[in-house]
PDB file of N, CA and C in Angstrom:
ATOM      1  N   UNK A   1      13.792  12.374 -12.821  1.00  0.00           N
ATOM      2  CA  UNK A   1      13.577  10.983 -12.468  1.00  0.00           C
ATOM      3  C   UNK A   1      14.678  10.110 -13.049  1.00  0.00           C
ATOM      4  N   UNK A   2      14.672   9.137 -12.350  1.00  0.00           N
ATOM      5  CA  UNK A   2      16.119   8.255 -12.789  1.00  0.00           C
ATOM      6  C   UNK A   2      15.644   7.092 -13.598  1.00  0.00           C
ATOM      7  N   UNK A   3      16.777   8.001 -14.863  1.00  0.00           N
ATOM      8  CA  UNK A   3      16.697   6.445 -16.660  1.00  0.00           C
ATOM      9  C   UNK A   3      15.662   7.240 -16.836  1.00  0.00           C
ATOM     10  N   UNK A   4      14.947   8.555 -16.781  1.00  0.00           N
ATOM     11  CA  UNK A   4      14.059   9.362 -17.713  1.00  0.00           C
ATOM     12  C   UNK A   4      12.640   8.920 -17.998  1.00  0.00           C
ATOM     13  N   UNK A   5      12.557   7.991 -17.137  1.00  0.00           N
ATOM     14  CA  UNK A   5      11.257   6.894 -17.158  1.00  0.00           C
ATOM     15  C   UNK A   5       9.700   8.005 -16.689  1.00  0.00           C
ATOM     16  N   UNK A   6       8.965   8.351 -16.973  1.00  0.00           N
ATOM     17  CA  UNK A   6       8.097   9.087 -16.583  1.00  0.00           C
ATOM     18  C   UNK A   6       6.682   8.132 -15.858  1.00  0.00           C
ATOM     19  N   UNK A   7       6.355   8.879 -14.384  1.00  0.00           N
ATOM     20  CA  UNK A   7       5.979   7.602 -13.631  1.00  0.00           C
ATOM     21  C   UNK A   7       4.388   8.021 -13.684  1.00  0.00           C
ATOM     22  N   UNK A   8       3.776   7.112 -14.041  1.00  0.00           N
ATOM     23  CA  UNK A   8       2.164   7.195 -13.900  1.00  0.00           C
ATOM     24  C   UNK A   8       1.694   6.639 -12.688  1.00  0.00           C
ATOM     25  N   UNK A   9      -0.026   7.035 -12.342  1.00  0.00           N
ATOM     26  CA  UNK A   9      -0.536   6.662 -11.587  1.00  0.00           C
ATOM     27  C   UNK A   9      -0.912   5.402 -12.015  1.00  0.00           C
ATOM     28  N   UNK A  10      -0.325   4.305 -10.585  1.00  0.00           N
ATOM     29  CA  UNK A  10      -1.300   2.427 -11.247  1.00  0.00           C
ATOM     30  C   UNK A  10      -2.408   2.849 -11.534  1.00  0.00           C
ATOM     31  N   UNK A  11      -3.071   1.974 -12.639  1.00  0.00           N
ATOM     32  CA  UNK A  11      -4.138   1.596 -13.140  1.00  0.00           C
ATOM     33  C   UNK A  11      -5.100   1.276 -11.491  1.00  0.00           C
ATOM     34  N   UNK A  12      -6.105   1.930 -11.530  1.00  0.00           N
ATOM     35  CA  UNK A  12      -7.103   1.558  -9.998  1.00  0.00           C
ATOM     36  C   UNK A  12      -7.336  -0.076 -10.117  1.00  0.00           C
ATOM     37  N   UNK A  13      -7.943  -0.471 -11.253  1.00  0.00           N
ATOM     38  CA  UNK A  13      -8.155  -1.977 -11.033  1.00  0.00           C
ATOM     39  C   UNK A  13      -6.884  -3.030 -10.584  1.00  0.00           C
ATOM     40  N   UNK A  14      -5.739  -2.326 -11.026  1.00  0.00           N
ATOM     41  CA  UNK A  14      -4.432  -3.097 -10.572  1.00  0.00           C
ATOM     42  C   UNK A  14      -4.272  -3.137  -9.284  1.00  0.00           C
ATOM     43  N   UNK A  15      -4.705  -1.734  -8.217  1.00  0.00           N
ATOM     44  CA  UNK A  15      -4.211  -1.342  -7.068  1.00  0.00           C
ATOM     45  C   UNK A  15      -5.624  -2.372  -6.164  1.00  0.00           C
ATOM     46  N   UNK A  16      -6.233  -2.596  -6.828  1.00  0.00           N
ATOM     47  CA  UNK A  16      -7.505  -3.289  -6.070  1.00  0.00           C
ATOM     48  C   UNK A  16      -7.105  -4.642  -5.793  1.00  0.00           C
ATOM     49  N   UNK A  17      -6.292  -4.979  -6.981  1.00  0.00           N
ATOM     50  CA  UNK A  17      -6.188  -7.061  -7.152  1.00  0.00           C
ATOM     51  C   UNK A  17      -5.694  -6.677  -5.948  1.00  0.00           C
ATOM     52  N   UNK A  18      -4.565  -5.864  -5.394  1.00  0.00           N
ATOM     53  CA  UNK A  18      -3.486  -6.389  -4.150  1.00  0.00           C
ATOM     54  C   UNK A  18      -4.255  -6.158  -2.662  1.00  0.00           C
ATOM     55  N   UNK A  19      -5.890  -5.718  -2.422  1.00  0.00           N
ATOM     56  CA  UNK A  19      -6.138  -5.287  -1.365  1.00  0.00           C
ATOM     57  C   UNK A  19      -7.276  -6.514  -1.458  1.00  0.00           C
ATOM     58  N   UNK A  20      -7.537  -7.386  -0.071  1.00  0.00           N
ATOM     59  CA  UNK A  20      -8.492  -7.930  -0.096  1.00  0.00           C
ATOM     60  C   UNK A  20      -9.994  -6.820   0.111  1.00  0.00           C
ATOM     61  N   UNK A  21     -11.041  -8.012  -0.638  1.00  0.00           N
ATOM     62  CA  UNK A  21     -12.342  -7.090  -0.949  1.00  0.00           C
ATOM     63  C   UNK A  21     -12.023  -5.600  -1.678  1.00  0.00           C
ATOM     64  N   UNK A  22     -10.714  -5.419  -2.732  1.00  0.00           N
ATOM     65  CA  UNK A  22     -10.533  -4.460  -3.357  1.00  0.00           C
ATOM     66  C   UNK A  22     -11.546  -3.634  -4.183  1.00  0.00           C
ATOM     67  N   UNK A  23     -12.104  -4.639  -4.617  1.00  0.00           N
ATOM     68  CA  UNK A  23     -13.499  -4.054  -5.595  1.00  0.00           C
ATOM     69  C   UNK A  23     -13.951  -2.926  -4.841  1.00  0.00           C
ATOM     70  N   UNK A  24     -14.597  -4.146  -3.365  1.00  0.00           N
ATOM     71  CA  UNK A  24     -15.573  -2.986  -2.261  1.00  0.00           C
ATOM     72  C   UNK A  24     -15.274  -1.955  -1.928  1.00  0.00           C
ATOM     73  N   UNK A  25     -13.770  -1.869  -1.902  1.00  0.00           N
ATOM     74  CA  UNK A  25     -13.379  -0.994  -1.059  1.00  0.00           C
ATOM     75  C   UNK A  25     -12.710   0.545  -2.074  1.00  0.00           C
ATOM     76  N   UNK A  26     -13.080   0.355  -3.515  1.00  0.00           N
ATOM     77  CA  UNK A  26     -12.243   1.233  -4.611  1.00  0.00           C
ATOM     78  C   UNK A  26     -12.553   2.654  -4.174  1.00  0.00           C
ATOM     79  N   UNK A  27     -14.070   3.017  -3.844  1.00  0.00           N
ATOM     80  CA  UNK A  27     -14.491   4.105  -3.762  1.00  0.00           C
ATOM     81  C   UNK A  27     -13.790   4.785  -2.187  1.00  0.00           C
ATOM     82  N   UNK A  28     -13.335   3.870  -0.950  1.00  0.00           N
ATOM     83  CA  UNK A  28     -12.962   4.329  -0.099  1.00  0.00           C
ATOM     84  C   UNK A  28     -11.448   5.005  -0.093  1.00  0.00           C
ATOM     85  N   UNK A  29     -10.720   3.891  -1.113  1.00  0.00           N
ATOM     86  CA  UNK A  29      -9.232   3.744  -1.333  1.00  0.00           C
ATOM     87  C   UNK A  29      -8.682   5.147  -2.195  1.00  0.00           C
ATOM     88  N   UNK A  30      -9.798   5.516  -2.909  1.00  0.00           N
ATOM     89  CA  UNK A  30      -9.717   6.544  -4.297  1.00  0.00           C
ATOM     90  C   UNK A  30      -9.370   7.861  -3.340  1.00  0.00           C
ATOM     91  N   UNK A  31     -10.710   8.208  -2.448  1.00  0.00           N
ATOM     92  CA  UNK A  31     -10.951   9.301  -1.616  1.00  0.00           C
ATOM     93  C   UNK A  31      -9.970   9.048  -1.149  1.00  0.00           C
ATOM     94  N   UNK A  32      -9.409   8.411  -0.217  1.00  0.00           N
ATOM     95  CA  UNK A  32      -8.260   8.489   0.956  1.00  0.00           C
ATOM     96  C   UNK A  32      -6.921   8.747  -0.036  1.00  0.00           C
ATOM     97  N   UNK A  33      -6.402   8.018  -1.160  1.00  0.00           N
ATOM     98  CA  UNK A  33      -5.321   8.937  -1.698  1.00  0.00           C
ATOM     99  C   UNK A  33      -5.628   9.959  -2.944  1.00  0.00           C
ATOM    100  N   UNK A  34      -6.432  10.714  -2.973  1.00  0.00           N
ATOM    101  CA  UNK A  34      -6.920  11.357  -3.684  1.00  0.00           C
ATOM    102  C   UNK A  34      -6.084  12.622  -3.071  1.00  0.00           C
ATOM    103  N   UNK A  35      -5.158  13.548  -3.836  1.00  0.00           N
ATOM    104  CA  UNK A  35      -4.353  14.581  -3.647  1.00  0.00           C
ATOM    105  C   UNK A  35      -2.850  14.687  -3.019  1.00  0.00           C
ATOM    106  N   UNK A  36      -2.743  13.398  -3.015  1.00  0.00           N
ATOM    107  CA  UNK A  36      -1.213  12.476  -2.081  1.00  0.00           C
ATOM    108  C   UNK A  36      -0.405  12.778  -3.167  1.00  0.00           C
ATOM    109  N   UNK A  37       1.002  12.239  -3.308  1.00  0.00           N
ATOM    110  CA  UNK A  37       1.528  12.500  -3.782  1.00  0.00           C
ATOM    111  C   UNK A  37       2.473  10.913  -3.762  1.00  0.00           C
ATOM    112  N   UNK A  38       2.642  10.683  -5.705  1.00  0.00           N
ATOM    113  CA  UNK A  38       2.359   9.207  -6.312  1.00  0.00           C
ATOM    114  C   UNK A  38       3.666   8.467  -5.716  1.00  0.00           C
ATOM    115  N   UNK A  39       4.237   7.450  -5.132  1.00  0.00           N
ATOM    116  CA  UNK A  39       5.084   6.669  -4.432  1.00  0.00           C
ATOM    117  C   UNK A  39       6.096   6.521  -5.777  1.00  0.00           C
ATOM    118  N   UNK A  40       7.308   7.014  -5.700  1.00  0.00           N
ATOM    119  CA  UNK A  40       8.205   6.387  -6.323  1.00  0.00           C
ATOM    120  C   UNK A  40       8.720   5.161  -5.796  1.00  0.00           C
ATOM    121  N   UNK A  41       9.370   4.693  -4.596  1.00  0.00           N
ATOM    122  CA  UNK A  41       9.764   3.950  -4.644  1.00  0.00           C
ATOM    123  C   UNK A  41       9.332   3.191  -3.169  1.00  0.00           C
ATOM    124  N   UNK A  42       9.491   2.111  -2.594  1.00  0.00           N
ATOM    125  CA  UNK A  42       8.969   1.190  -1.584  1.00  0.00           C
ATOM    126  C   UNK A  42       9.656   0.277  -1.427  1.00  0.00           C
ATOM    127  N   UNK A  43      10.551   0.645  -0.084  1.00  0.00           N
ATOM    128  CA  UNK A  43      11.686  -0.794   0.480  1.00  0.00           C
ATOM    129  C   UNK A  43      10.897  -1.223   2.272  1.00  0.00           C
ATOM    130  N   UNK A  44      10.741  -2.478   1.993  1.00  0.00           N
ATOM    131  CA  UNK A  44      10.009  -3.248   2.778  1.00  0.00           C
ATOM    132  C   UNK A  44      11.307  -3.255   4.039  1.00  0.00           C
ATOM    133  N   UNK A  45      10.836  -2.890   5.268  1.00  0.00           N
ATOM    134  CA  UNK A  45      12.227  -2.519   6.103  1.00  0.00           C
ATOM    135  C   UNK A  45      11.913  -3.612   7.383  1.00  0.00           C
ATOM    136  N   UNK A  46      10.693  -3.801   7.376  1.00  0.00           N
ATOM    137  CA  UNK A  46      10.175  -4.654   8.825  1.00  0.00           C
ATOM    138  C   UNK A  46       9.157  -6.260   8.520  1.00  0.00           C
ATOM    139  N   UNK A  47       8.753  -6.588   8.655  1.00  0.00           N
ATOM    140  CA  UNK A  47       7.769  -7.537   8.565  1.00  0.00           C
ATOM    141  C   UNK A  47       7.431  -7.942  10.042  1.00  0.00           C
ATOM    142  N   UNK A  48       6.268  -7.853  11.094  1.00  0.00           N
ATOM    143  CA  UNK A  48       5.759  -8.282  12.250  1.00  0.00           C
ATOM    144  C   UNK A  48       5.017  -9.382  12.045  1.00  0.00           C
ATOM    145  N   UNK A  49       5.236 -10.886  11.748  1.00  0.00           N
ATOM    146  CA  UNK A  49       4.223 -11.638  11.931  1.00  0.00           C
ATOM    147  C   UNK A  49       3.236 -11.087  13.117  1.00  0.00           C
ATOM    148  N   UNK A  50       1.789 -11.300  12.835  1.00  0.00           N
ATOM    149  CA  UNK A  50       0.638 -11.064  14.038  1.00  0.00           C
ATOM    150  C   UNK A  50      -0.030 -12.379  14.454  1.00  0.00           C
ATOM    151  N   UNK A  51      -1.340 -12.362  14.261  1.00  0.00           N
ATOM    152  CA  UNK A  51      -2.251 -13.580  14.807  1.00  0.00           C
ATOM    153  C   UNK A  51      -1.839 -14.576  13.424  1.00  0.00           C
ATOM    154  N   UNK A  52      -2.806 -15.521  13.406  1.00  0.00           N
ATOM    155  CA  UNK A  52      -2.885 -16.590  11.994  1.00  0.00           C
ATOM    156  C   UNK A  52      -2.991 -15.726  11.045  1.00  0.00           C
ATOM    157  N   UNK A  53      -1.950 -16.243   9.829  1.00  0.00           N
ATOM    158  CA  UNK A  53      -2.482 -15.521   8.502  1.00  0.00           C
ATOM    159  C   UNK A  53      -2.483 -13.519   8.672  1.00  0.00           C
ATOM    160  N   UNK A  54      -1.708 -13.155   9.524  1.00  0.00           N
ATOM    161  CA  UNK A  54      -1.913 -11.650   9.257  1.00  0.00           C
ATOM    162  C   UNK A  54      -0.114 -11.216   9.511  1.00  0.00           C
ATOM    163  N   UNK A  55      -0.248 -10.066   9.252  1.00  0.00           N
ATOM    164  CA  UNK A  55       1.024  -9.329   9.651  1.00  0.00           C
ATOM    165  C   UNK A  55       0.978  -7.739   9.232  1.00  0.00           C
ATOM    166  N   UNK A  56       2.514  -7.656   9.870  1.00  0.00           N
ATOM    167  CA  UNK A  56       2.105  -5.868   9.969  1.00  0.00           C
ATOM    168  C   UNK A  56       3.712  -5.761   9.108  1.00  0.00           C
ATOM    169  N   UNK A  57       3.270  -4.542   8.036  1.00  0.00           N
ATOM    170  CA  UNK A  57       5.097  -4.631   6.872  1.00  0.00           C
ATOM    171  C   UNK A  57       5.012  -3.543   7.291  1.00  0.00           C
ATOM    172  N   UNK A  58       6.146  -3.140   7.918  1.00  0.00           N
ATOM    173  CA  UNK A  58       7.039  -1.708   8.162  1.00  0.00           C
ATOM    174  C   UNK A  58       7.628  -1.504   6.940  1.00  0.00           C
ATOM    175  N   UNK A  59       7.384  -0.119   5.531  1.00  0.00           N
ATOM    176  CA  UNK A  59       7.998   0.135   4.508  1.00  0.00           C
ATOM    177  C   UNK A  59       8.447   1.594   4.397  1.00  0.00           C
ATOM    178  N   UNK A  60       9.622   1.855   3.919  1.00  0.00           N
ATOM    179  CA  UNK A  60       9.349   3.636   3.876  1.00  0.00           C
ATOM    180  C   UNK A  60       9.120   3.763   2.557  1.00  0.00           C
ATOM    181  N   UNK A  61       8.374   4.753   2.204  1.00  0.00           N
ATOM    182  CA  UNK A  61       7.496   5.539   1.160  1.00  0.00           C
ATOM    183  C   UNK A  61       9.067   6.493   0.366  1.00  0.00           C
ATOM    184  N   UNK A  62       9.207   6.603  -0.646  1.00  0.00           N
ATOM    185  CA  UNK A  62       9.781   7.529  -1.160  1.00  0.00           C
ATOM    186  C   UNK A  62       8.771   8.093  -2.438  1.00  0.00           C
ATOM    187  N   UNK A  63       8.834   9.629  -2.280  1.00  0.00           N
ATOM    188  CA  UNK A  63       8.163  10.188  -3.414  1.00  0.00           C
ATOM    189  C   UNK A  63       8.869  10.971  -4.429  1.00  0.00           C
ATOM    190  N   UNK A  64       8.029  11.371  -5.363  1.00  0.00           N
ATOM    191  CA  UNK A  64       8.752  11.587  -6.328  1.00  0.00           C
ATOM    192  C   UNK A  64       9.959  12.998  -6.180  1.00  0.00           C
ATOM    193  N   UNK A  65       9.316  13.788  -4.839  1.00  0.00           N
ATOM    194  CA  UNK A  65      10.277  15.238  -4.513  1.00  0.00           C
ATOM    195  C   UNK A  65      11.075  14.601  -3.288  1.00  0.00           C
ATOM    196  N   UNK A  66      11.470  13.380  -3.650  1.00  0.00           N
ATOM    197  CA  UNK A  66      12.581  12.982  -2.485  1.00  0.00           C
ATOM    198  C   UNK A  66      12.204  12.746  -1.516  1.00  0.00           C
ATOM    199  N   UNK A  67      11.037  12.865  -1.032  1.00  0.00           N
ATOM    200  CA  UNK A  67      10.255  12.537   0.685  1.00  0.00           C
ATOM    201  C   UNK A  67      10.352  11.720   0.846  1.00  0.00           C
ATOM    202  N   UNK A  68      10.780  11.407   2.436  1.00  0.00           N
ATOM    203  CA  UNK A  68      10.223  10.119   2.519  1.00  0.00           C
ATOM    204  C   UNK A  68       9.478   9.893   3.406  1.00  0.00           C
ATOM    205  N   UNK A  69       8.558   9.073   3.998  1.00  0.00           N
ATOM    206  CA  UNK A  69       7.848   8.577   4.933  1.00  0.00           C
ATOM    207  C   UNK A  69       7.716   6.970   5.418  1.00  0.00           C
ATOM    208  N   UNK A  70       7.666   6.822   6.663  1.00  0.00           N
ATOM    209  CA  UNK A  70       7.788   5.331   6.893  1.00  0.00           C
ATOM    210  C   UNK A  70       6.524   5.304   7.122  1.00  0.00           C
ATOM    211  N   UNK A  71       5.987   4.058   6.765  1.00  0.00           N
ATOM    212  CA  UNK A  71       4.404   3.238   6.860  1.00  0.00           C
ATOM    213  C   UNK A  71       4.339   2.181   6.955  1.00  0.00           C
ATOM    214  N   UNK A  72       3.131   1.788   7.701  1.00  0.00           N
ATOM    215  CA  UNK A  72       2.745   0.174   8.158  1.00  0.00           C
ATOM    216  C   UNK A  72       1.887   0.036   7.329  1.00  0.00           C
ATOM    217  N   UNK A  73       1.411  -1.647   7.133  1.00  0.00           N
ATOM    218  CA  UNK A  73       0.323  -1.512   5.992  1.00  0.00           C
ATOM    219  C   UNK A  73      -0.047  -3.408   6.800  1.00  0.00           C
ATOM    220  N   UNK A  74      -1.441  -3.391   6.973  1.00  0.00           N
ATOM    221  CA  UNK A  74      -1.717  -4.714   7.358  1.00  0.00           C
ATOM    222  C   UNK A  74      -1.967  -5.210   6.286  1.00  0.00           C
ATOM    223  N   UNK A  75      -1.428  -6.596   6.454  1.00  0.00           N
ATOM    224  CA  UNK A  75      -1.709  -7.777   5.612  1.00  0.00           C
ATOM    225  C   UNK A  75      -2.178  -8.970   5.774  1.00  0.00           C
ATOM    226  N   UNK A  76      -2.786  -9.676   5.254  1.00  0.00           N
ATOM    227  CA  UNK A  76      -3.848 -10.930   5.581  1.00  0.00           C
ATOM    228  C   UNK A  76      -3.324 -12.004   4.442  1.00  0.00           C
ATOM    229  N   UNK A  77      -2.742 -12.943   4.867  1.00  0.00           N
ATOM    230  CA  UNK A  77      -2.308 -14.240   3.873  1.00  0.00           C
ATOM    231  C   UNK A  77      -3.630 -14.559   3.339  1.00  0.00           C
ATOM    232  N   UNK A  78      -4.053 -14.926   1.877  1.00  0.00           N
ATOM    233  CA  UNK A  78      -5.283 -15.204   1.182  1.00  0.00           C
ATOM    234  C   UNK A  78      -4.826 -16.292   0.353  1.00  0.00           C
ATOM    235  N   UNK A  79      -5.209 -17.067  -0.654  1.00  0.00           N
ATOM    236  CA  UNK A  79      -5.288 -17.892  -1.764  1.00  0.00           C
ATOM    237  C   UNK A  79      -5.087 -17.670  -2.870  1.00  0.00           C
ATOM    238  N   UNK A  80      -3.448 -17.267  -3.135  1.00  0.00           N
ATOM    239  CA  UNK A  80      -2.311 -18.031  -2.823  1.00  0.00           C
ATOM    240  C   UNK A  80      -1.468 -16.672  -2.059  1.00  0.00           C
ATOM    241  N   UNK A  81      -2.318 -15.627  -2.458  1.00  0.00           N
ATOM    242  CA  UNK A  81      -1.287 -14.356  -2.217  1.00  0.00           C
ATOM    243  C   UNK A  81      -1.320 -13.427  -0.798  1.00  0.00           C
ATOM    244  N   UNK A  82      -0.368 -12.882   0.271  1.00  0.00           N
ATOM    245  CA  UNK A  82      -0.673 -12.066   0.712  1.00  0.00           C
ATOM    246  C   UNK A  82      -1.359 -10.841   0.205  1.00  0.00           C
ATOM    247  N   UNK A  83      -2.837 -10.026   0.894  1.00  0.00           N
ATOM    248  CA  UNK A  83      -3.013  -9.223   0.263  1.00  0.00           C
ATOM    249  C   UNK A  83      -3.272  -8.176   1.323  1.00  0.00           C
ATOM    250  N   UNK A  84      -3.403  -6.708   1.327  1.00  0.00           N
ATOM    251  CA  UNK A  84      -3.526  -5.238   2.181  1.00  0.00           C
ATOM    252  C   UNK A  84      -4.861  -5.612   2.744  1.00  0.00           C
ATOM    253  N   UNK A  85      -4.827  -5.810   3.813  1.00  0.00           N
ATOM    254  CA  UNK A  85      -5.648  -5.233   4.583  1.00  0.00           C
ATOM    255  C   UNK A  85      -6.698  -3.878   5.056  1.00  0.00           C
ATOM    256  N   UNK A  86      -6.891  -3.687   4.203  1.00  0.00           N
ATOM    257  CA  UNK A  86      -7.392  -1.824   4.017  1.00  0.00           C
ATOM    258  C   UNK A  86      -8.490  -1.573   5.069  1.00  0.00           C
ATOM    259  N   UNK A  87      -9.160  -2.100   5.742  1.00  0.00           N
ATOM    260  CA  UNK A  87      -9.473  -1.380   7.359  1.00  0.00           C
ATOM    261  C   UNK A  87      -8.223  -1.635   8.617  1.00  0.00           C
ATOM    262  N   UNK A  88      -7.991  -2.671   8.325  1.00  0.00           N
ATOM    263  CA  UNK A  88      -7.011  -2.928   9.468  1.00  0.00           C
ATOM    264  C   UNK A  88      -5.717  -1.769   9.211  1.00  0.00           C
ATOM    265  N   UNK A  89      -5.213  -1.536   8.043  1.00  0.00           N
ATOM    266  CA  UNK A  89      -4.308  -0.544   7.541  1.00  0.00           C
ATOM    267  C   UNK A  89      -4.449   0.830   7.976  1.00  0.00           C
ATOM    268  N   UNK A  90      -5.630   1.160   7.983  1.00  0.00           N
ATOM    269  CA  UNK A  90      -6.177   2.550   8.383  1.00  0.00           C
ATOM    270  C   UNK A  90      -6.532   2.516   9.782  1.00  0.00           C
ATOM    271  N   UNK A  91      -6.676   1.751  10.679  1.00  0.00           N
ATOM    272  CA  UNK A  91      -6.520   1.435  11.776  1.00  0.00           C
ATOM    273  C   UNK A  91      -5.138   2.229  12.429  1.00  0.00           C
ATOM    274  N   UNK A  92      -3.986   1.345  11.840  1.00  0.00           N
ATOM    275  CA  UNK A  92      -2.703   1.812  12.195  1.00  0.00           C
ATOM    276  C   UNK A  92      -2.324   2.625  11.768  1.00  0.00           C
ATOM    277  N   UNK A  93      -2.745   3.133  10.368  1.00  0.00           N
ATOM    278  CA  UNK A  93      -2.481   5.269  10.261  1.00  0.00           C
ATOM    279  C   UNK A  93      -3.264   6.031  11.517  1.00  0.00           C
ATOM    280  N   UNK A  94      -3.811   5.773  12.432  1.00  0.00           N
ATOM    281  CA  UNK A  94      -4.714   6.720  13.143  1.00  0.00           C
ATOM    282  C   UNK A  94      -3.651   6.782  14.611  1.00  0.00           C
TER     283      UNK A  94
END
């Protein structure tokens, strides 16, 4: 790993603040990346404004064995922050 930095899994309560209804949704979010493999790095490549207040971020995924993968992830403008959309998100993985 680069600068020797050794990378942990976020804290779950951290990964929740950024998803609206994160709380609700911990037990769904856990299962679905449960055996994945942990994101080193994330460059935001697209942004689709959608309807009011939503959008779609085109990002590619880099992992820690060099993979990469490109992903969409819906987002919903909230008070003050954009936050993940996590049904609408899983929507567009299918």
């Amino acid at each position: 790993m680069k600068g020797g930095r050794r990378r942990q899994r976020v804290e779950p309560r951290g990964e929740v603040r950024r998803v609206h209804d994160g709380e609700d949704l911990r037990d769904e979010m856990r299962r679905y990346f449960a055996g994945k493999p942990l994101a080193y790095r994330v460059r935001v490549v697209d942004v689709r404004l959608e309807r009011d207040g939503a959008a779609v971020v085109i990002a590619v995924v880099v992992y820690g064995d060099g993979a990469e993968r490109r992903v969409s992830v819906a987002v919903r403008k909230c008070d003050p922050a954009w936050l993940v959309d996590w049904p609408a998100t899983r929507e567009l993985a299918q």
